[in-house]
N, C-alpha and C. Protein backbone atom coordinates (compact mmCIF):
# COMPACT_ATOMS: atom_id res chain seq x y z
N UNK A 1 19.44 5.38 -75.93
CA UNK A 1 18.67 6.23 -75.05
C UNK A 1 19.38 6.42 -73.71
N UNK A 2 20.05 5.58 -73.17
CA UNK A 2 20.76 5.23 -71.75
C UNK A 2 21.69 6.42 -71.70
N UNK A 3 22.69 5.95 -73.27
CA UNK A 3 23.81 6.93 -73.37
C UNK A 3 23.04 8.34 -73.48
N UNK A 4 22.35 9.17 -74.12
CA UNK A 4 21.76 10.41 -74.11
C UNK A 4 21.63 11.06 -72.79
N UNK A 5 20.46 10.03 -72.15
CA UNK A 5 20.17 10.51 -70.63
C UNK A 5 22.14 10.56 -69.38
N UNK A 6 23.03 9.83 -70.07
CA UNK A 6 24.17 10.10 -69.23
C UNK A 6 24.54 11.43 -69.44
N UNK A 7 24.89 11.80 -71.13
CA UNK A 7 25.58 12.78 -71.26
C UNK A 7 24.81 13.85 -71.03
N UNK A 8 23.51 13.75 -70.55
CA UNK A 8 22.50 14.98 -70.13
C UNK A 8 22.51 15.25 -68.99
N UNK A 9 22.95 14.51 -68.07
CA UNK A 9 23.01 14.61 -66.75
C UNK A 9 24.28 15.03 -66.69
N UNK A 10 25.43 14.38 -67.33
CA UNK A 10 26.55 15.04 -66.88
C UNK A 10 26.72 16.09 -67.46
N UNK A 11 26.65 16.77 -68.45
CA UNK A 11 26.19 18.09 -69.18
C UNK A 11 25.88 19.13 -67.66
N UNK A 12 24.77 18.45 -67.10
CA UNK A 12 23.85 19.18 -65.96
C UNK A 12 24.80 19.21 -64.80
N UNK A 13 25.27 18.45 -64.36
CA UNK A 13 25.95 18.65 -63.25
C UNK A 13 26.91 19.29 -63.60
N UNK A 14 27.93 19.48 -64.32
CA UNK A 14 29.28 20.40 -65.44
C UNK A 14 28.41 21.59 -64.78
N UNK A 15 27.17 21.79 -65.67
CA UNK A 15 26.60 23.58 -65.57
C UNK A 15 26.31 24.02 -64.21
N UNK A 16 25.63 23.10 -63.18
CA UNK A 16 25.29 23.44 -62.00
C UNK A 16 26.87 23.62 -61.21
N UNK A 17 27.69 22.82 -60.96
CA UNK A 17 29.07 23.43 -60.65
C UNK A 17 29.47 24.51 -61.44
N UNK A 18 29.64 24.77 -62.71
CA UNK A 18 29.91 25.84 -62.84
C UNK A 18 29.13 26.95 -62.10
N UNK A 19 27.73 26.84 -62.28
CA UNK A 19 27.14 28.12 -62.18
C UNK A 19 27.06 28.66 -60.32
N UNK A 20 27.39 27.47 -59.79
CA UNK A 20 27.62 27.79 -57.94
C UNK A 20 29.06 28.76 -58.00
N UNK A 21 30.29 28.03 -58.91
CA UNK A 21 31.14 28.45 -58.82
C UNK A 21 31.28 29.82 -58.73
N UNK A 22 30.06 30.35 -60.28
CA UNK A 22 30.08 31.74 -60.43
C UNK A 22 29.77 32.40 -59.24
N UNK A 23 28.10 31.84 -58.87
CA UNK A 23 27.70 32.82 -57.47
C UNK A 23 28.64 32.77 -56.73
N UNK A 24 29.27 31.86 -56.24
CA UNK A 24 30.18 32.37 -54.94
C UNK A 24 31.38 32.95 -55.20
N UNK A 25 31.74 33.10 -55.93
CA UNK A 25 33.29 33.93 -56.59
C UNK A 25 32.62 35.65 -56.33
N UNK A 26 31.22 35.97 -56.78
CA UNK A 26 30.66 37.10 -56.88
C UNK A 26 30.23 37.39 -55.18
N UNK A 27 29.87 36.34 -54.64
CA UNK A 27 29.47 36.69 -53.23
C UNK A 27 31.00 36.22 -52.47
N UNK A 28 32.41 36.06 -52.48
CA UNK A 28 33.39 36.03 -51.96
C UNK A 28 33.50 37.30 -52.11
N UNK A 29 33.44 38.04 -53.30
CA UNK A 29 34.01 40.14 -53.30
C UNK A 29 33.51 40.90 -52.23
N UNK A 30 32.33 40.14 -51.61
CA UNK A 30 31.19 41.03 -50.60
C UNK A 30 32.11 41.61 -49.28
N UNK A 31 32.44 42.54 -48.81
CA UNK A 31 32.70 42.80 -47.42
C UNK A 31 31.06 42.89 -46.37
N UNK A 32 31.62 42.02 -45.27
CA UNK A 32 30.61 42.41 -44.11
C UNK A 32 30.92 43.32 -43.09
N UNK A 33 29.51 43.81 -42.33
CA UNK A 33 29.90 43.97 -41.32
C UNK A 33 30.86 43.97 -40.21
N UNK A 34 31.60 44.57 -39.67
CA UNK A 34 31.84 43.86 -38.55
C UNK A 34 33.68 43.37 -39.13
N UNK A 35 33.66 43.47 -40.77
CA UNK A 35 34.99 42.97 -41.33
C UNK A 35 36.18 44.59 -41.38
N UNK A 36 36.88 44.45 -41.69
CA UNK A 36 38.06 45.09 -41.87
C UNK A 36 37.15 45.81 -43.43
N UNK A 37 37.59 47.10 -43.73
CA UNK A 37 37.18 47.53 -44.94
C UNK A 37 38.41 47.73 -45.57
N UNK A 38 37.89 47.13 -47.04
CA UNK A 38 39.20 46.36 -47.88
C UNK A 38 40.09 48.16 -48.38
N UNK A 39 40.80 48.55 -48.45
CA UNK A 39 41.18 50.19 -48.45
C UNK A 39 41.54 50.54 -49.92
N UNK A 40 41.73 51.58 -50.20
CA UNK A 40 41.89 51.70 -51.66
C UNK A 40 42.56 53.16 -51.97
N UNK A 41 42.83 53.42 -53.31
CA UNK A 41 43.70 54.52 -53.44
C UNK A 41 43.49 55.05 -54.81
N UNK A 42 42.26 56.27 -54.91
CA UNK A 42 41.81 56.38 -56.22
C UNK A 42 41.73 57.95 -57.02
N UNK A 43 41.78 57.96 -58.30
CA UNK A 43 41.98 59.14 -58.72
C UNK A 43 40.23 60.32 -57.82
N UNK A 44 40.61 61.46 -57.55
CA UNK A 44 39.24 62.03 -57.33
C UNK A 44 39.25 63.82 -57.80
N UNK A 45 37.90 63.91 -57.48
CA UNK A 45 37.21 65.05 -58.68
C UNK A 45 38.19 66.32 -57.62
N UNK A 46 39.04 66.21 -56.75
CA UNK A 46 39.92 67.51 -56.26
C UNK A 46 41.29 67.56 -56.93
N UNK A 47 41.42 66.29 -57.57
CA UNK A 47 42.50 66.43 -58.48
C UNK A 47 43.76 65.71 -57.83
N UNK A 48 43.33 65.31 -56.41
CA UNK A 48 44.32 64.52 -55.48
C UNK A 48 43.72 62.92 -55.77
N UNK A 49 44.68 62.07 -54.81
CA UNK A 49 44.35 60.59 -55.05
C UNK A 49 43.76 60.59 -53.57
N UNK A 50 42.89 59.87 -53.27
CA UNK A 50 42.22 59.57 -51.73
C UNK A 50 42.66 57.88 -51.47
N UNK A 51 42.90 57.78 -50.46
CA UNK A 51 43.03 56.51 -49.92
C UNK A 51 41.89 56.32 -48.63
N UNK A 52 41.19 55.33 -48.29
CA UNK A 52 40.47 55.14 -47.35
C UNK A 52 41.50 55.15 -46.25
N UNK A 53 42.57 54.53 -46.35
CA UNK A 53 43.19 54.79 -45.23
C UNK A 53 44.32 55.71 -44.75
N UNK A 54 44.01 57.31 -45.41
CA UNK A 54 44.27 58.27 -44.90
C UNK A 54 43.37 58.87 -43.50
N UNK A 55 42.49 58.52 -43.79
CA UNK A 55 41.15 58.81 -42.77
C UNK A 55 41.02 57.58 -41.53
N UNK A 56 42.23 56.67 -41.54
CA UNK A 56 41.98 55.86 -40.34
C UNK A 56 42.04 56.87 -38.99
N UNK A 57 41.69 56.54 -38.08
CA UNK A 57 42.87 57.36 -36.77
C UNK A 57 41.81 58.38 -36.46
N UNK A 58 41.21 59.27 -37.61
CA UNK A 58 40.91 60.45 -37.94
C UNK A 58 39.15 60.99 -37.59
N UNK A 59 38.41 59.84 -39.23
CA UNK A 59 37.31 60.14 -38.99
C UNK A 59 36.61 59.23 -39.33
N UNK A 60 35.25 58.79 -39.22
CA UNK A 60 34.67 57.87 -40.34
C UNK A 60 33.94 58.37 -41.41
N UNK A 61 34.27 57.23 -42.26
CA UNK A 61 34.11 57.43 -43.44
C UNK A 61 32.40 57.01 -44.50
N UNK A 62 31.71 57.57 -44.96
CA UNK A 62 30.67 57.09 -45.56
C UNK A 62 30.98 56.79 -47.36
N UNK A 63 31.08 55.74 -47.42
CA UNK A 63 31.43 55.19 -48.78
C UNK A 63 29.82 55.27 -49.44
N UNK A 64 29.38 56.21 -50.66
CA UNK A 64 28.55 55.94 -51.33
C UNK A 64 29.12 55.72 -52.83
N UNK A 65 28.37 54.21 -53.20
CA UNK A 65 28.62 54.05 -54.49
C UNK A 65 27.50 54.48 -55.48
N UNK A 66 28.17 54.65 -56.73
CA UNK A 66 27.00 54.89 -57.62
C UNK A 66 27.22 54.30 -58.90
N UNK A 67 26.11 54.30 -59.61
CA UNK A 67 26.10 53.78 -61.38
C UNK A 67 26.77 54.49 -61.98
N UNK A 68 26.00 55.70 -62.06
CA UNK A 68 27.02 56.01 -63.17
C UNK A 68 26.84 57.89 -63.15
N UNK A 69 27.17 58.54 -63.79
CA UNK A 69 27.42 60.07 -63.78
C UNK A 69 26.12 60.47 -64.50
N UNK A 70 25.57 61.53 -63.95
CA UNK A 70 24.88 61.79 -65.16
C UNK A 70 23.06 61.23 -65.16
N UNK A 71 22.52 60.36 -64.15
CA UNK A 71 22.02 59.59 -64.09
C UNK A 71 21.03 60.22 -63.28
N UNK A 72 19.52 60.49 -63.54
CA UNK A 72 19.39 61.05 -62.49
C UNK A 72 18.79 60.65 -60.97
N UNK A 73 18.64 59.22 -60.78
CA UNK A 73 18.39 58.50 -60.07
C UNK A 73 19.85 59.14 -58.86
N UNK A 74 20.85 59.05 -59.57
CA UNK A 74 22.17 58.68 -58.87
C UNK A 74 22.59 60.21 -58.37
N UNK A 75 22.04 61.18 -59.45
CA UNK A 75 21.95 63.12 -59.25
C UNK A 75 21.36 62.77 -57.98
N UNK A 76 19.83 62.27 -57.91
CA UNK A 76 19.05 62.57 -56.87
C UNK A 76 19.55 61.57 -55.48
N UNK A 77 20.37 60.55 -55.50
CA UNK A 77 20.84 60.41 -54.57
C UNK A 77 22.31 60.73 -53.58
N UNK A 78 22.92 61.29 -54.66
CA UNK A 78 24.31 62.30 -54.09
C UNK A 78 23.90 63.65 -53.53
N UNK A 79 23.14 64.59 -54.17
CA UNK A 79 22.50 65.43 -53.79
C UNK A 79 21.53 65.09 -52.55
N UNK A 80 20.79 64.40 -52.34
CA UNK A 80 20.70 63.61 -50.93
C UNK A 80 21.56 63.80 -49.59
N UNK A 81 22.87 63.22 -50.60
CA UNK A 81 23.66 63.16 -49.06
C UNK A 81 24.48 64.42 -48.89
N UNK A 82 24.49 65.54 -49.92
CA UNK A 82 24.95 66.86 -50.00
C UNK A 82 23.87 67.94 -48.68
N UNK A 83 22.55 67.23 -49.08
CA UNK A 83 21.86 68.28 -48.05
C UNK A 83 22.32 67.69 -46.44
N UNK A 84 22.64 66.74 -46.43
CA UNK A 84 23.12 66.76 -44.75
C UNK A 84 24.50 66.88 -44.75
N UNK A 85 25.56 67.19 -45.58
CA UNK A 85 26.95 67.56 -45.11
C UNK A 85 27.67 67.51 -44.14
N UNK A 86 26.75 68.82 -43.57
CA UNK A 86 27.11 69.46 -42.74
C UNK A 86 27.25 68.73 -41.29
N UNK A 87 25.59 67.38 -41.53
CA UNK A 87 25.67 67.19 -39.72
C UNK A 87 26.32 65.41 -40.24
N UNK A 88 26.72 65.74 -41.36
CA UNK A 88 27.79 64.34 -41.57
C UNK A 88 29.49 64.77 -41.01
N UNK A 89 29.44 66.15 -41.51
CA UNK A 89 31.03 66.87 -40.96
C UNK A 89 30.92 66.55 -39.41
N UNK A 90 30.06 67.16 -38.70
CA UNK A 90 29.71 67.07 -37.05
C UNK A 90 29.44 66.42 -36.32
N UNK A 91 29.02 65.19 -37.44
CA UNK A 91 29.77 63.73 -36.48
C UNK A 91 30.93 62.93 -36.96
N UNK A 92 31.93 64.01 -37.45
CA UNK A 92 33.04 63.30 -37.95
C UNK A 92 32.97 62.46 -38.75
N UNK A 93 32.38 62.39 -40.33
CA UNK A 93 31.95 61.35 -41.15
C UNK A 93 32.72 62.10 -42.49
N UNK A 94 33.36 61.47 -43.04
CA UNK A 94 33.45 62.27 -44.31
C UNK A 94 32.64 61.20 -45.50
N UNK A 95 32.33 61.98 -46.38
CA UNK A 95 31.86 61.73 -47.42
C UNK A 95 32.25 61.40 -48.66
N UNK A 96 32.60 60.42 -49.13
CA UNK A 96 33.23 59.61 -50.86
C UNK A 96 32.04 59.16 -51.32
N UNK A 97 32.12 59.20 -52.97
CA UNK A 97 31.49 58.65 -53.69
C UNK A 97 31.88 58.33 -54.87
N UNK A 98 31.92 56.50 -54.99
CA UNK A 98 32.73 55.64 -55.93
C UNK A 98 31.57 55.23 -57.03
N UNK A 99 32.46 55.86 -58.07
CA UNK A 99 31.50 55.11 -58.99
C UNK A 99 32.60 54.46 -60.31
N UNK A 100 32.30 54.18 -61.77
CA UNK A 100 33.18 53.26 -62.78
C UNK A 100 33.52 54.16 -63.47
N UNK A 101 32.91 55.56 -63.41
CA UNK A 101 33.29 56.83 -64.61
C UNK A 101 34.63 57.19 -64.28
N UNK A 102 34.87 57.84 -65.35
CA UNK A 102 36.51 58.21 -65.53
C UNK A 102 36.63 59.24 -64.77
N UNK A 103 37.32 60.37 -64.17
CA UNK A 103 37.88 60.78 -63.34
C UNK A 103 37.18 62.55 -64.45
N UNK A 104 37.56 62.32 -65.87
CA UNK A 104 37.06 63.93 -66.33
C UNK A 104 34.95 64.08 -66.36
N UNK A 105 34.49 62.86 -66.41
CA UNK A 105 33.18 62.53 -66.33
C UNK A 105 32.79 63.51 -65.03
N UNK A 106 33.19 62.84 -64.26
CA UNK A 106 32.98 62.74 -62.82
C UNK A 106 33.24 64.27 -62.40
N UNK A 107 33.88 65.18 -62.61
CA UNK A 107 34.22 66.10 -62.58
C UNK A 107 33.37 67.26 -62.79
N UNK A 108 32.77 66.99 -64.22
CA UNK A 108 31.54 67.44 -64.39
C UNK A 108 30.45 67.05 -63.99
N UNK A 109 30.35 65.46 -63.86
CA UNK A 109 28.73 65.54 -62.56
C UNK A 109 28.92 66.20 -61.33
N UNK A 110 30.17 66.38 -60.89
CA UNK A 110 29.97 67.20 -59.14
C UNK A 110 29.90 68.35 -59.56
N UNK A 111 30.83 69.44 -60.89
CA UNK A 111 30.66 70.23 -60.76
C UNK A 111 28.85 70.82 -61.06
N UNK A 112 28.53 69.82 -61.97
CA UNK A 112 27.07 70.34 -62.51
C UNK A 112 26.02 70.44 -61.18
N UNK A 113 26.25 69.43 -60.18
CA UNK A 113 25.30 68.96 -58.60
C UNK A 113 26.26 70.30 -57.01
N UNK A 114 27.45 70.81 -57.39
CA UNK A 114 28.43 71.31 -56.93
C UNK A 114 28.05 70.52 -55.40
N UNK A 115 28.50 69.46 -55.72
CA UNK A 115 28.74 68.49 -54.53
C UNK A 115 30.03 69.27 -53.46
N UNK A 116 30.13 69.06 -52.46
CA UNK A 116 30.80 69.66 -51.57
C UNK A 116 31.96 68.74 -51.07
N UNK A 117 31.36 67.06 -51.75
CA UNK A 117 32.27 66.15 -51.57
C UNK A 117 33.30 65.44 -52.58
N UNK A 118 33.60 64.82 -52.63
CA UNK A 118 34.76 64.03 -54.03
C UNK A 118 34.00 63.19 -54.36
N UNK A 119 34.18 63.01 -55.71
CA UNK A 119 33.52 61.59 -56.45
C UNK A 119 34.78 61.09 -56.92
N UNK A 120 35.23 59.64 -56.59
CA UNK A 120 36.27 59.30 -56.67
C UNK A 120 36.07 58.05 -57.85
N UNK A 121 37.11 57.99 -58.77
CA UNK A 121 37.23 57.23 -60.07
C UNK A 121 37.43 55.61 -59.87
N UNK A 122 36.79 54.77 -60.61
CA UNK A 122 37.33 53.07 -59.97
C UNK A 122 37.53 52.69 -61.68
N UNK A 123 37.71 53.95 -62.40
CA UNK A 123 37.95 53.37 -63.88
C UNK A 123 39.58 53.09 -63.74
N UNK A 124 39.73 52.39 -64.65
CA UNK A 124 38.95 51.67 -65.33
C UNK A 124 38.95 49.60 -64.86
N UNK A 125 39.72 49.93 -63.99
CA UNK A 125 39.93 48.13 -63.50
C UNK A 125 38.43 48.10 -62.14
N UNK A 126 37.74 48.75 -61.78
CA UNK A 126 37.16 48.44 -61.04
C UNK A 126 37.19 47.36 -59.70
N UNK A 127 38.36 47.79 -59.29
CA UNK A 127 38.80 46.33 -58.36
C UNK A 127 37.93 47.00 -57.25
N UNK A 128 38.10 48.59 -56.82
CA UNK A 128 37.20 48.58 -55.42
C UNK A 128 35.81 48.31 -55.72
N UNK A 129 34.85 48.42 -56.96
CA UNK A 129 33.17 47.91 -56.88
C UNK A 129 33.40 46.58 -56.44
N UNK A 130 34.40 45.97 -57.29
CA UNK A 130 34.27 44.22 -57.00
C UNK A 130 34.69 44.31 -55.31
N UNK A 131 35.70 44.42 -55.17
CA UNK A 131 36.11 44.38 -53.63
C UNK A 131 34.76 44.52 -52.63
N UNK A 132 34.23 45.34 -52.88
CA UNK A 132 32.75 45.71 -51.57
C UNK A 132 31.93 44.69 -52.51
N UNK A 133 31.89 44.50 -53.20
CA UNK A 133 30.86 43.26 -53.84
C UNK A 133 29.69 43.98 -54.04
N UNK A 134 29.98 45.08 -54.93
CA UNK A 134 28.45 45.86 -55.65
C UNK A 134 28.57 46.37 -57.46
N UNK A 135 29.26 45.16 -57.98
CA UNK A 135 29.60 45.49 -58.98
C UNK A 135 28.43 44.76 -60.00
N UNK A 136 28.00 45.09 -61.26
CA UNK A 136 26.87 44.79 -61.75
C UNK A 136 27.11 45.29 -63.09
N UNK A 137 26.25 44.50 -63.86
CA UNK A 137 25.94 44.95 -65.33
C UNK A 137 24.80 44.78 -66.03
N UNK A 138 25.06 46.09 -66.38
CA UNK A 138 23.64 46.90 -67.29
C UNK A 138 23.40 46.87 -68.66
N UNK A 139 22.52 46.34 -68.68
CA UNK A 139 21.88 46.11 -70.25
C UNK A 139 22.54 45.01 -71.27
N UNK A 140 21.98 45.34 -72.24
CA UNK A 140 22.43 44.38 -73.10
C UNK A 140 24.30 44.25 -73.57
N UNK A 141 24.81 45.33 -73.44
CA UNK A 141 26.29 45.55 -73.59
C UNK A 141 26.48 44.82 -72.27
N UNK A 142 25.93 44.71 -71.33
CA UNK A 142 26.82 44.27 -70.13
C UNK A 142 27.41 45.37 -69.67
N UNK A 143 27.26 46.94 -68.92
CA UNK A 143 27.91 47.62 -69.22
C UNK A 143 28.73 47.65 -67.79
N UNK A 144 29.57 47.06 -67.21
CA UNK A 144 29.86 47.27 -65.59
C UNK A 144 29.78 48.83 -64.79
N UNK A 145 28.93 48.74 -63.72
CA UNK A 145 28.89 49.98 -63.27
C UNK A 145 28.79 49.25 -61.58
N UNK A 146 29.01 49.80 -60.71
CA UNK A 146 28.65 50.04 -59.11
C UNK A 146 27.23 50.05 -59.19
N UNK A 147 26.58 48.86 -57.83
CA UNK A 147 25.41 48.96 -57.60
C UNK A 147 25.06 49.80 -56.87
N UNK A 148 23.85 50.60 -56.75
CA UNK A 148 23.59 51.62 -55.70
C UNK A 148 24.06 50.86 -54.48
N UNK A 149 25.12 51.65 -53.70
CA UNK A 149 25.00 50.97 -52.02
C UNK A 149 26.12 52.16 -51.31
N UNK A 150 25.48 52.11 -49.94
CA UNK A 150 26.34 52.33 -49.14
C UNK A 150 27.23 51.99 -47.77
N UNK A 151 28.40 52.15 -47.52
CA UNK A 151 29.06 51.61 -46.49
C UNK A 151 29.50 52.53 -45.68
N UNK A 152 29.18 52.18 -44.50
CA UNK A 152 29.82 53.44 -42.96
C UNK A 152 31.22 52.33 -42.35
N UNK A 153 32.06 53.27 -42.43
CA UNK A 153 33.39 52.65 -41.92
C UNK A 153 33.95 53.56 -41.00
N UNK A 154 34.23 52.97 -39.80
CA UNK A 154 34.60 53.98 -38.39
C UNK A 154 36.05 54.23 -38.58
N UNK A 155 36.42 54.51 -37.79
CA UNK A 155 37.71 55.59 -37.97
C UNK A 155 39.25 54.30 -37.61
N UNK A 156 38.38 52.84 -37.26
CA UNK A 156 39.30 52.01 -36.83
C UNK A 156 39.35 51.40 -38.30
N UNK A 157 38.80 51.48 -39.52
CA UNK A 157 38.87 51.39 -40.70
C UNK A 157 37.56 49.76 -40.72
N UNK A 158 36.81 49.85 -39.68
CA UNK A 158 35.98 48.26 -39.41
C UNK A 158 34.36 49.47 -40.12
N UNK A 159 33.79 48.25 -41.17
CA UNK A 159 32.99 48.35 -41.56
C UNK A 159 31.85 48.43 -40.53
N UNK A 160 31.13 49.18 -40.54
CA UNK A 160 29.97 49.21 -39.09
C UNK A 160 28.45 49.22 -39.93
N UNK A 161 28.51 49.29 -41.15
CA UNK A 161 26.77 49.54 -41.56
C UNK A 161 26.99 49.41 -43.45
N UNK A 162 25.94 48.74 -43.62
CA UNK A 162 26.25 48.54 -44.89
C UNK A 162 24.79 48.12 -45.75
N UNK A 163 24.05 49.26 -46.82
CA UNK A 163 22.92 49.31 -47.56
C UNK A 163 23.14 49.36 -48.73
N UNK A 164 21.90 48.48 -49.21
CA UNK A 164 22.17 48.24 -50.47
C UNK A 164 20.99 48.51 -51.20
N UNK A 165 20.89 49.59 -52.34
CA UNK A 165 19.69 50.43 -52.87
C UNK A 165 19.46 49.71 -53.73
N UNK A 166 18.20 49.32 -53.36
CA UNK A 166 17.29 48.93 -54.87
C UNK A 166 17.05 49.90 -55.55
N UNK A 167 17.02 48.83 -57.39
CA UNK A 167 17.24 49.43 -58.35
C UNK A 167 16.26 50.86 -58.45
N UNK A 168 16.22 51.78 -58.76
CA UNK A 168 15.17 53.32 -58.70
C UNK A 168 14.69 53.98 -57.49
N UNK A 169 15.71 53.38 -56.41
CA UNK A 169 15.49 54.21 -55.70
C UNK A 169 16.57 54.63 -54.96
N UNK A 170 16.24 56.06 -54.23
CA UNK A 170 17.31 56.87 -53.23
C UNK A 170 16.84 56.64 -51.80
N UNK A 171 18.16 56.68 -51.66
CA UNK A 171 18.04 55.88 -50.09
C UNK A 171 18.21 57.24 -49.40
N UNK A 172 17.25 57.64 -48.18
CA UNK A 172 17.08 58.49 -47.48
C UNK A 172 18.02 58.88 -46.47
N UNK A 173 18.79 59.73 -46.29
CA UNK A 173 20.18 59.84 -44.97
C UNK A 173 19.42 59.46 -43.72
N UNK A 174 18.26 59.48 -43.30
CA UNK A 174 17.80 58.89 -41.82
C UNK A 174 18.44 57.91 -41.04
N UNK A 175 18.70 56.92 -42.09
CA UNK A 175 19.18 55.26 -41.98
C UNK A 175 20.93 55.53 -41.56
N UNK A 176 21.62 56.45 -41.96
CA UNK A 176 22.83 56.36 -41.93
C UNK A 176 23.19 57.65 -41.07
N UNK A 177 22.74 58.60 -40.96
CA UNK A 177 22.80 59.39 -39.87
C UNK A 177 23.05 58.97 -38.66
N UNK A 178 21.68 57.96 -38.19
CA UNK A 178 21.03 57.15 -36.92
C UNK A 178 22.45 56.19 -36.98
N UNK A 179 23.27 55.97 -38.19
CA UNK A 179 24.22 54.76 -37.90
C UNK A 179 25.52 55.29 -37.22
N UNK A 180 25.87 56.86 -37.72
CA UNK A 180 26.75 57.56 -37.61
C UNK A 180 26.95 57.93 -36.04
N UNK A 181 25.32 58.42 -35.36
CA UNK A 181 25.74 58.67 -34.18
C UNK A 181 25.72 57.82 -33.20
N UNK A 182 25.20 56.12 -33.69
CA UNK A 182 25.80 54.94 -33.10
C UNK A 182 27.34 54.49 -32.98
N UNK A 183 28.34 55.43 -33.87
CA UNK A 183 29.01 54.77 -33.47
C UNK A 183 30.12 55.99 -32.86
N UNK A 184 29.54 56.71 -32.47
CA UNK A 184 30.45 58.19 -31.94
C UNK A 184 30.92 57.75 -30.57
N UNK A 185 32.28 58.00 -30.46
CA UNK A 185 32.93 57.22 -29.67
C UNK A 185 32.74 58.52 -28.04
């Protein structure tokens, strides 16, 4: 009985280190506030490659991620940030949106929404979802996709605002507008 209760405990402690290990490996990918935004260089729906840090110097940048193409949770929240464009252009903000779909997918969700902005490809290695730490999986396949979220990054390439959408819902531009002209130099 002695021996059972050892190898059950040590069994238990094995799984509880492992399983810390996991969470924090998943919460090390996270960028904060206030941090350097990790930069990247990805296929997008204009047929060019975008780098975040073409836009240093320049403008800031609003990183929206999404699940997946096609989706209409994710329709109704790109289209969202399509109706303010304009007063995203006029405070110097440009607009990306990262999601895990392939680059010809993606092409057809902007053209079908005629987004005004790029939807940029993280297929198929997904290093930038993991990098911002909004990477997730769906359903029973496990299917990896980008969690709803978004990130405002100023023109010094420093992360300044950073939301994270619960699952079914669209996050309203109010919140990131109000962030945009906080940080107008």
């Amino acid at each position: 009985m002695k021996r059972s209760t050892q190898c059950s405990l040590s069994t238990l402690c094995c799984m509880s280190v492992l399983l810390v290990g996991v969470v924090l490996v998943g919460v090390a990918g996270a960028v904060d506030v206030g941090e350097q935004a990790p930069d990247f260089t990805l296929q997008s729906t204009t047929g060019d490659t975008i780098s975040l840090s073409q836009f240093k110097g320049r403008t800031h940048v609003l990183i929206q991620f999404y699940s997946m193409d096609f989706n209409p949770i994710c329709a109704a929240t790109l289209t969202t940030r399509m109706v303010d464009h304009h007063t995203f252009e006029a405070l110097q903000v440009q607009l990306l949106a990262i999601s895990a779909n392939n680059p010809f997918s993606q092409q057809m969700f902007a053209a079908s929404l005629h987004l005004p902005f790029p939807l940029i490809s993280d297929h198929p290695d997904l290093k930038v979802i993991q990098h911002y730490g909004v990477l997730q999986h769906l359903g029973e396949a496990h299917v990896p996709v980008a969690q709803g979220a978004v990130f405002l990054v100023d023109k010094h390439g420093i992360l300044r605002g950073k939301w994270i959408r619960p699952p079914g819902d669209v996050f309203p531009n109010d919140a990131l507008l109000e962030a945009a002209h906080a940080i107008i130099e």
